[in-house]
N, C-alpha and C. Protein backbone atom coordinates (compact mmCIF):
# COMPACT_ATOMS: atom_id res chain seq x y z
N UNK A 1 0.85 -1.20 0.00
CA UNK A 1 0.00 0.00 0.00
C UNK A 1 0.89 1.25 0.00
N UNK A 2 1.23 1.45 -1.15
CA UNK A 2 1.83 2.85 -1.14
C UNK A 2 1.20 4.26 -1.15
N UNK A 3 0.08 4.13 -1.02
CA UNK A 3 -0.54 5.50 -0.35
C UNK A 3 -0.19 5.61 1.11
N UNK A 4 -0.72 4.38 1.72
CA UNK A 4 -0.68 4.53 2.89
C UNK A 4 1.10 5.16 3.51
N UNK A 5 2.08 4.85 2.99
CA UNK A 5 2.99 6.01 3.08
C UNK A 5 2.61 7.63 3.15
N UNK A 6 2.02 7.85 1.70
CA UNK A 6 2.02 9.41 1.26
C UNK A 6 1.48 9.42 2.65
N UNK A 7 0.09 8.70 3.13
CA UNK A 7 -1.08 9.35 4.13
C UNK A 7 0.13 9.20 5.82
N UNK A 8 1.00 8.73 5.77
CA UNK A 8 1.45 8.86 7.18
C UNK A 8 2.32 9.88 6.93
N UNK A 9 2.97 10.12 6.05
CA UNK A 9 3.90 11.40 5.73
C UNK A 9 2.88 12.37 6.02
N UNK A 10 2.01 12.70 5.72
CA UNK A 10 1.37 13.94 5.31
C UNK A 10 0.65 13.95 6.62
N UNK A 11 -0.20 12.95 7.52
CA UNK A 11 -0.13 13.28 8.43
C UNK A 11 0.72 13.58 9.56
N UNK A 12 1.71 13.26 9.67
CA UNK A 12 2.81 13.21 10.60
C UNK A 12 3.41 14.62 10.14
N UNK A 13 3.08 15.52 9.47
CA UNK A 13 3.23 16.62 8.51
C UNK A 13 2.77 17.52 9.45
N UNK A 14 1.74 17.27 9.85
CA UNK A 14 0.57 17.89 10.39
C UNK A 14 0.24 18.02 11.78
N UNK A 15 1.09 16.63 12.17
CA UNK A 15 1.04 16.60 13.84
C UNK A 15 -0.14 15.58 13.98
N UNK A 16 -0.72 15.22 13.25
CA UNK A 16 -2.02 14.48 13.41
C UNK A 16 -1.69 13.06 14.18
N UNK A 17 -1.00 11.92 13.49
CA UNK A 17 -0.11 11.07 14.25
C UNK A 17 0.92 11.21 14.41
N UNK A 18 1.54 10.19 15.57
CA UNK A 18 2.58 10.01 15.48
C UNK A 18 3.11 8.50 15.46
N UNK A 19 2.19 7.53 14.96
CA UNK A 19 2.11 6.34 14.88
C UNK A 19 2.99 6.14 13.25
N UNK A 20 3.81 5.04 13.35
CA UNK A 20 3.83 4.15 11.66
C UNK A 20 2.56 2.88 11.48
């Protein structure tokens, strides 16, 4: 699942998680 990258980058971007 290579979105699911973009979507932890971009949240972790954000402060939203901080989970992998």
């Amino acid at each position: 699942y290579s979105n699911l990258n973009s979507i932890v980058a971009s949240a972790r971007r954000f402060g939203i998680i901080q989970m992998v």
